[in-house]
C-alpha atoms as a PDB file:
ATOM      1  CA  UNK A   1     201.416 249.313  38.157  1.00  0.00           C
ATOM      2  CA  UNK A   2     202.663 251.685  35.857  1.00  0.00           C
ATOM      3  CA  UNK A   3     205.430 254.462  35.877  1.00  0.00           C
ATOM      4  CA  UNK A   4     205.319 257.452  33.099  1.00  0.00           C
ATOM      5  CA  UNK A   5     206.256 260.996  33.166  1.00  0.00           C
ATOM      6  CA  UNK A   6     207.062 263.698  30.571  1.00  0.00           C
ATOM      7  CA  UNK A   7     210.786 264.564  28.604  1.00  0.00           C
ATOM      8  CA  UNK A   8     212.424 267.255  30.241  1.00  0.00           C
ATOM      9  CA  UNK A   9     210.668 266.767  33.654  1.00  0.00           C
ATOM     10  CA  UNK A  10     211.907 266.080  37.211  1.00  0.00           C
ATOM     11  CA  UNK A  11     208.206 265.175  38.220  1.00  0.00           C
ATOM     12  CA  UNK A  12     206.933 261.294  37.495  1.00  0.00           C
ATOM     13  CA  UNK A  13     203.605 260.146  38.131  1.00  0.00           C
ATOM     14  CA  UNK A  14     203.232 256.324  39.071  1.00  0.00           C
ATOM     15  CA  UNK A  15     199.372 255.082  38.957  1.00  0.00           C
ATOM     16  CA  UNK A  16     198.078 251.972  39.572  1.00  0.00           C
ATOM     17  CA  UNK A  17     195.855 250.210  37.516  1.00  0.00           C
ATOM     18  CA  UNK A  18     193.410 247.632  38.480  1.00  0.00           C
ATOM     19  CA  UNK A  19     192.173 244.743  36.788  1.00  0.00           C
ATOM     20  CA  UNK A  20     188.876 243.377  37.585  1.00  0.00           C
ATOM     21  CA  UNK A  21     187.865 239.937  37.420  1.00  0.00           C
ATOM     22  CA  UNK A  22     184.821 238.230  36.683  1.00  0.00           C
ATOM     23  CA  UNK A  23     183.327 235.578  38.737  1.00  0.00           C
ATOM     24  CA  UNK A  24     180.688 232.499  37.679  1.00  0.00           C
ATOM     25  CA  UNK A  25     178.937 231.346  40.697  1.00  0.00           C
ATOM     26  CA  UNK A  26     178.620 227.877  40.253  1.00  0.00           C
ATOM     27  CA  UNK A  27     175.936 226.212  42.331  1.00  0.00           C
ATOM     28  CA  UNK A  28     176.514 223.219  45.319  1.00  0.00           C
ATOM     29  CA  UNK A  29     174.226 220.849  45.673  1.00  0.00           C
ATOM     30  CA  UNK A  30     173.208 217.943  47.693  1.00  0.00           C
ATOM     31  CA  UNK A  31     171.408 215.219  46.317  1.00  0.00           C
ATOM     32  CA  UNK A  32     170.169 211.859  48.690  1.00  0.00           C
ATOM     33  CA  UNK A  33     170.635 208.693  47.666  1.00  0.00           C
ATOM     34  CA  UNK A  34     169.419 205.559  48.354  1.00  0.00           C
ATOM     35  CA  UNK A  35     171.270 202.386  48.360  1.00  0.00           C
ATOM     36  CA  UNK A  36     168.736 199.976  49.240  1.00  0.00           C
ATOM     37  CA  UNK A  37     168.545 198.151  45.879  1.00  0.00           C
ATOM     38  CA  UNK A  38     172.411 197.483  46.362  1.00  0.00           C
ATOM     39  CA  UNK A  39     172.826 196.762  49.400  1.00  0.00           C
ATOM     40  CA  UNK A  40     170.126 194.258  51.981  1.00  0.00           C
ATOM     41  CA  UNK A  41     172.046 194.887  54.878  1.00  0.00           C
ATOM     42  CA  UNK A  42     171.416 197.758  57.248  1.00  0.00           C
ATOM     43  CA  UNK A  43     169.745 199.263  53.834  1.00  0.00           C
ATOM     44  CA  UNK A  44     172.341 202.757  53.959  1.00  0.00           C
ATOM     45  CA  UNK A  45     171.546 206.150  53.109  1.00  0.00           C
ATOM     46  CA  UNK A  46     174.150 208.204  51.724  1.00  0.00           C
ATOM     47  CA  UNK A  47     175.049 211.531  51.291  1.00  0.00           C
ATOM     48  CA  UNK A  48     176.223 213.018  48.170  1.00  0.00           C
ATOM     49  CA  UNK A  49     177.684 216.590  48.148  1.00  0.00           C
ATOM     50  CA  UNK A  50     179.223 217.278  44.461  1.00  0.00           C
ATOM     51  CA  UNK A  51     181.466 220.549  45.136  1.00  0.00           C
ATOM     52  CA  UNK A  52     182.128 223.568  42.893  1.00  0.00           C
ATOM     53  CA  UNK A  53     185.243 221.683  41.431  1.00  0.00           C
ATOM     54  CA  UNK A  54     182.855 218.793  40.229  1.00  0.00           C
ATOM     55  CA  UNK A  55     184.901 216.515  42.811  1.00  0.00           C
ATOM     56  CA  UNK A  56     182.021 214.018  44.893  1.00  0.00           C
ATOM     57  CA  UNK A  57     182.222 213.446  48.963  1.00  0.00           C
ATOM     58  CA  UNK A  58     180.174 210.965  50.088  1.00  0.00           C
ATOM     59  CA  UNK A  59     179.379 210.547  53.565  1.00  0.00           C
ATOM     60  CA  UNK A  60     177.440 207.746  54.876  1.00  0.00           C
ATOM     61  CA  UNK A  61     174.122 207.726  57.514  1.00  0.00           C
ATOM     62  CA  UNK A  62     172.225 205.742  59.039  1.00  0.00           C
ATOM     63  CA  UNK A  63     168.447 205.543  59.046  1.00  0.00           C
ATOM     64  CA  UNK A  64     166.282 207.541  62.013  1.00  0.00           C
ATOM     65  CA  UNK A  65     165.326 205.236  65.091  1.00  0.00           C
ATOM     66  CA  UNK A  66     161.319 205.641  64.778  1.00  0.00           C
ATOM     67  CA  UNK A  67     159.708 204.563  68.603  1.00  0.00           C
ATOM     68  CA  UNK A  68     156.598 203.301  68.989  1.00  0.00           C
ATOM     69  CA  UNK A  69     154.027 205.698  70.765  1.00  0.00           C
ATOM     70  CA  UNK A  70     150.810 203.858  70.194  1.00  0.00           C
ATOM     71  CA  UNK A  71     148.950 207.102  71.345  1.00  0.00           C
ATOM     72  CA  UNK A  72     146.378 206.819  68.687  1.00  0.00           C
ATOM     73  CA  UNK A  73     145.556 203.518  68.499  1.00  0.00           C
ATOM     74  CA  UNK A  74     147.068 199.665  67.915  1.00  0.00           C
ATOM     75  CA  UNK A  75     147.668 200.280  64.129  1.00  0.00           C
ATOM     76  CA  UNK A  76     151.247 199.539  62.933  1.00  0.00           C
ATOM     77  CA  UNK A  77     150.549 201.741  59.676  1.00  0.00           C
ATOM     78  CA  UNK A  78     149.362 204.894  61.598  1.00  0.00           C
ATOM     79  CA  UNK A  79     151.598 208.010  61.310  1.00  0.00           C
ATOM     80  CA  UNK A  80     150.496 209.255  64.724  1.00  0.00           C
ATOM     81  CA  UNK A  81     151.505 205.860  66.569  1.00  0.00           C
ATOM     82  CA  UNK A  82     155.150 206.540  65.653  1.00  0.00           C
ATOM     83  CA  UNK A  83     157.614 209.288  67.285  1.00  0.00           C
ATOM     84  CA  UNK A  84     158.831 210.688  64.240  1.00  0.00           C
ATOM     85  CA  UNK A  85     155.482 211.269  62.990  1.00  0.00           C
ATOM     86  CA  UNK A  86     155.698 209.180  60.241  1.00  0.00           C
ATOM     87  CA  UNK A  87     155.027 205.378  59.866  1.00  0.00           C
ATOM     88  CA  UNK A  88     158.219 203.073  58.922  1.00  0.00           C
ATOM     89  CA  UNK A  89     159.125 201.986  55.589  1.00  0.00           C
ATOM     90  CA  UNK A  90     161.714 200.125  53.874  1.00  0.00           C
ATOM     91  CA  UNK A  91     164.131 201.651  55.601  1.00  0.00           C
ATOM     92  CA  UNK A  92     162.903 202.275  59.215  1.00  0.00           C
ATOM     93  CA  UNK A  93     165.209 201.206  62.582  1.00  0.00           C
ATOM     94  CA  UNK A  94     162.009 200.334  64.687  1.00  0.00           C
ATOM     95  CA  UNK A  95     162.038 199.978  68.590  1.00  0.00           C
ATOM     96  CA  UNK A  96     158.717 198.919  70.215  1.00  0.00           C
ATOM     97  CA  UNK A  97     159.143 199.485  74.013  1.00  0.00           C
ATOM     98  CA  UNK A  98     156.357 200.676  75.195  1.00  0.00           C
ATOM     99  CA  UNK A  99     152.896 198.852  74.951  1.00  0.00           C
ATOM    100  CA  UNK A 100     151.481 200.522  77.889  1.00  0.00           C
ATOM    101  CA  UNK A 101     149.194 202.379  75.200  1.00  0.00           C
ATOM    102  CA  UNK A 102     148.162 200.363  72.542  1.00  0.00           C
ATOM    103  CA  UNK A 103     150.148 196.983  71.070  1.00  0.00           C
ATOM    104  CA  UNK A 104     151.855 197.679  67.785  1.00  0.00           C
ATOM    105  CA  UNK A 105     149.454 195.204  65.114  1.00  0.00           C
ATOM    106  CA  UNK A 106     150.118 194.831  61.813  1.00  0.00           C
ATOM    107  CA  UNK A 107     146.772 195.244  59.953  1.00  0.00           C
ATOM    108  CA  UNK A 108     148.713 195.796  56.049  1.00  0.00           C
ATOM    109  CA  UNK A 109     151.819 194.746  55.022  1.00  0.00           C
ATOM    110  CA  UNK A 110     154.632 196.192  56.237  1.00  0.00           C
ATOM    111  CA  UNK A 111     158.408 196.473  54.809  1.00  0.00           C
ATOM    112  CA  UNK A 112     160.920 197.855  57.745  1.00  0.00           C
ATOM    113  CA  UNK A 113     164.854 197.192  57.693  1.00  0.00           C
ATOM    114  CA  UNK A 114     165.055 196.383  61.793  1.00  0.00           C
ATOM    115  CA  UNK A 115     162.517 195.807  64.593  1.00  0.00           C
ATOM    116  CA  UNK A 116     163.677 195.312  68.118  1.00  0.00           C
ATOM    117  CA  UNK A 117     160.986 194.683  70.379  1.00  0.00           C
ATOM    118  CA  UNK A 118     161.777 194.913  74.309  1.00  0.00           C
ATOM    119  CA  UNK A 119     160.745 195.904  77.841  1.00  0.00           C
ATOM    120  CA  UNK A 120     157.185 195.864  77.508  1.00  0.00           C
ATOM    121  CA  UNK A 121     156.673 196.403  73.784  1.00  0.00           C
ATOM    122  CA  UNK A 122     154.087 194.094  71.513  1.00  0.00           C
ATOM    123  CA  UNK A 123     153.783 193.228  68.210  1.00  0.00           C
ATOM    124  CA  UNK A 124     151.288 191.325  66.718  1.00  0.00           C
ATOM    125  CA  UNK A 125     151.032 190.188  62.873  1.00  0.00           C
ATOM    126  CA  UNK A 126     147.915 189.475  62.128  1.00  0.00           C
ATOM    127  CA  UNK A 127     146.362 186.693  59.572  1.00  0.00           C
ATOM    128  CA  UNK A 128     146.377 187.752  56.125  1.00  0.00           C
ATOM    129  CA  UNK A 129     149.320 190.293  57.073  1.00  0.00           C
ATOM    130  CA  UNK A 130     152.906 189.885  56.474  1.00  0.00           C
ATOM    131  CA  UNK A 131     156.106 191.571  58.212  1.00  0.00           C
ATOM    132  CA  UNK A 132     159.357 191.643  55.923  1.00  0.00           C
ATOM    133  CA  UNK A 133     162.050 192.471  58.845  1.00  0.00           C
ATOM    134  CA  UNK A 134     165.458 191.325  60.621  1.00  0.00           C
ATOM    135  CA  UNK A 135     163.577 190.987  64.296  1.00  0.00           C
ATOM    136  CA  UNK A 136     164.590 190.721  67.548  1.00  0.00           C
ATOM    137  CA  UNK A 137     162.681 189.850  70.577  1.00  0.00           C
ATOM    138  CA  UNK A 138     164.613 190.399  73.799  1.00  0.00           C
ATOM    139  CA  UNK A 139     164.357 192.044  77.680  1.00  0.00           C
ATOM    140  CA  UNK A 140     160.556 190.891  78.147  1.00  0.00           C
ATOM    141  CA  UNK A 141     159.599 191.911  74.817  1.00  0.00           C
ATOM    142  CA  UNK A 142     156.675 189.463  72.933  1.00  0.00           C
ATOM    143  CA  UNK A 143     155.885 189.009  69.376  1.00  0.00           C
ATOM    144  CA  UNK A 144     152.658 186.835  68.237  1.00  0.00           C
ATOM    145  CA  UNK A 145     152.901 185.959  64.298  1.00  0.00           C
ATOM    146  CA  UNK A 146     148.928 184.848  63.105  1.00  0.00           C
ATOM    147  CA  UNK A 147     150.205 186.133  59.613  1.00  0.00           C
ATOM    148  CA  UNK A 148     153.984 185.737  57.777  1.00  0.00           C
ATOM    149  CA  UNK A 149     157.523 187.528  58.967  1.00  0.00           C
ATOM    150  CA  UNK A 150     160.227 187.088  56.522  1.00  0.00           C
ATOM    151  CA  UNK A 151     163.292 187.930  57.314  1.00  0.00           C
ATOM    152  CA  UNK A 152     165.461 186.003  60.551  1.00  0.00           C
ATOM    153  CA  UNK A 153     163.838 186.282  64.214  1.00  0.00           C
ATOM    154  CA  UNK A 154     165.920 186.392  67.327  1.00  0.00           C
ATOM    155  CA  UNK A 155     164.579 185.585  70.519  1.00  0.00           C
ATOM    156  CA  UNK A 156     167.383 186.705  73.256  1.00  0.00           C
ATOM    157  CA  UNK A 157     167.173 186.164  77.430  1.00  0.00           C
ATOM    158  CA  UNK A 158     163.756 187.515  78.272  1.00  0.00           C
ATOM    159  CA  UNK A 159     161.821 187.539  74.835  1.00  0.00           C
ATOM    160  CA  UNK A 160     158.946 185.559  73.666  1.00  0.00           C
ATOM    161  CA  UNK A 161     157.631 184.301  70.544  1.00  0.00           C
ATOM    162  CA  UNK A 162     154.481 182.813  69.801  1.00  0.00           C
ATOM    163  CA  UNK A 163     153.932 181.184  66.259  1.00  0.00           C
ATOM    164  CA  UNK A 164     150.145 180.863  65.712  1.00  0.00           C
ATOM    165  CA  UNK A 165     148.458 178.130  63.871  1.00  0.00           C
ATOM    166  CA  UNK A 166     148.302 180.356  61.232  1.00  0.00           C
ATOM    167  CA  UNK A 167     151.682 182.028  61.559  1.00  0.00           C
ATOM    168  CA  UNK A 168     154.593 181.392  59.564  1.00  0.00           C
ATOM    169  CA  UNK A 169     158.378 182.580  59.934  1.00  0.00           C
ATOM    170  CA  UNK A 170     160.117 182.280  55.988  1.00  0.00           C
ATOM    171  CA  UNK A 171     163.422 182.178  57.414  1.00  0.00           C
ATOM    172  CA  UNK A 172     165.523 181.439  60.662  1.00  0.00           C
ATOM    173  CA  UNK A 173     164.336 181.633  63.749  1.00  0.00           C
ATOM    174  CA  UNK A 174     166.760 181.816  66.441  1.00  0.00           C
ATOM    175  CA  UNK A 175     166.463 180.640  70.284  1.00  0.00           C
ATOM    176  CA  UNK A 176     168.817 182.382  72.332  1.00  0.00           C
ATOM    177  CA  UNK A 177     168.322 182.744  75.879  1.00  0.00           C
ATOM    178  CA  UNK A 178     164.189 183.257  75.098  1.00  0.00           C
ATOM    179  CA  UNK A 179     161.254 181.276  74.704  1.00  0.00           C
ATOM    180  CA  UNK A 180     159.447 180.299  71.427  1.00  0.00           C
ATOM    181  CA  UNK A 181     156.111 178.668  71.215  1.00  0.00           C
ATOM    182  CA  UNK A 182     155.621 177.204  67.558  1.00  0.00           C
ATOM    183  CA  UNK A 183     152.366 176.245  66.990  1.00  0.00           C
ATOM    184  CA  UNK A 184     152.305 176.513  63.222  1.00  0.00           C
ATOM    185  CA  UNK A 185     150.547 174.019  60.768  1.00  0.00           C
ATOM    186  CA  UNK A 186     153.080 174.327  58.166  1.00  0.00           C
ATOM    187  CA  UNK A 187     156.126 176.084  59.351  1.00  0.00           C
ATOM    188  CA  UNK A 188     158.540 176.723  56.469  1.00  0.00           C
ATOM    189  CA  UNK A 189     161.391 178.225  58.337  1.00  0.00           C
ATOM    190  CA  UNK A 190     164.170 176.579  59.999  1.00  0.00           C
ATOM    191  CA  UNK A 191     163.968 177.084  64.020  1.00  0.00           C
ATOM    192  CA  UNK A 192     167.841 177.162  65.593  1.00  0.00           C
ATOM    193  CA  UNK A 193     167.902 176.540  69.510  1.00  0.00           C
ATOM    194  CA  UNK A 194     170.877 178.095  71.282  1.00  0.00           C
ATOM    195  CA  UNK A 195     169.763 178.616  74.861  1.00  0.00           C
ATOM    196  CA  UNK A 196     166.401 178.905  76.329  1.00  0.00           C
ATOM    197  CA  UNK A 197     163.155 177.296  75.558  1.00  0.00           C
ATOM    198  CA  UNK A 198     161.620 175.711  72.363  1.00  0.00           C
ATOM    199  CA  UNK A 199     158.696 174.402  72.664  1.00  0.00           C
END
């Protein structure tokens, strides 16, 4: 604001003057990251929002529970099988529930984070096929391995595991409350009983 008038006068004239600023738009973005080669467990997906002031929030997630459908057919690998449209990878939470369709059989390998296989849900790992997954096998739930699972199976109150000829579990395999038939020529895993039936 300014105030100015002229010698010799009772008038004066006050004006206002404006100053305009100029503004640089800078740009927000998100970016996805993926923590899986730093961390096994639960395999994390983060978040990263880097603001206008350069500052970075992070906010953790967790993967997308994919259900097995098994509308198209018994393939573990087939998009269409899966309720997210999309077949699991590394990171996948999978529930198989529902066999009432098709079972859920490995015919490639596969790489998920979880499986939890209950109620009436199947999975079968073929020969020749391997399964790298933390498993459990509870409620009724059954799991036949013909091929290889890495990664610790639980067998809780209800579950069953069968352990083919052919079949071997890498790591732990955990009785608890369930019922695990090992039949395997040259099991390399360590099988802990709890509660329930090891036969």
């Amino acid at each position: 604001m300014f105030v100015y008038g002229q010698p010799n006068s009772n008038q004066i004239h006050v004006g206002i003057k404006m100053a305009i600023f100029s503004t640089v738009h800078t740009q927000a973005g998100i970016r996805q990251r993926s923590l899986r080669k730093h961390c096994r467990v639960g395999r994390a997906t983060e978040l990263v929002f880097v603001l206008a002031t350069g500052v970075m929030l992070t906010i953790g997630g967790t993967a997308q529970a994919q259900d097995w459908l098994g509308t198209a057919n018994n393939s573990f690998g087939n998009d269409a099988n899966w309720s997210t449209g999309t077949s699991p990878d590394a990171t996948g939470v999978v529930t198989i529930t529902d066999s009432s369709n098709n079972n859920a059989v490995l015919f490639s390998d596969q790489d998920v984070d979880t499986t939890t296989v209950s109620s009436t849900g199947v999975l079968i790992i073929r020969s020749g096929t391997s399964l790298d997954s933390t498993t459990t096998i509870q409620s009724a739930g059954s799991m036949t391995v013909r091929g290889t699972h890495t990664g610790s199976v639980t067998v809780e109150t209800g579950g069953t595991t069968t352990i083919d000829a052919s079949g071997t579990v890498t790591t732990t395999t955990t009785v608890n409350g369930g019922t695990v038939t090992n039949s395997g020529t040259k099991p390399s895993h360590a099988t802990e009983k709890k509660t329930g039936t090891l036969t």
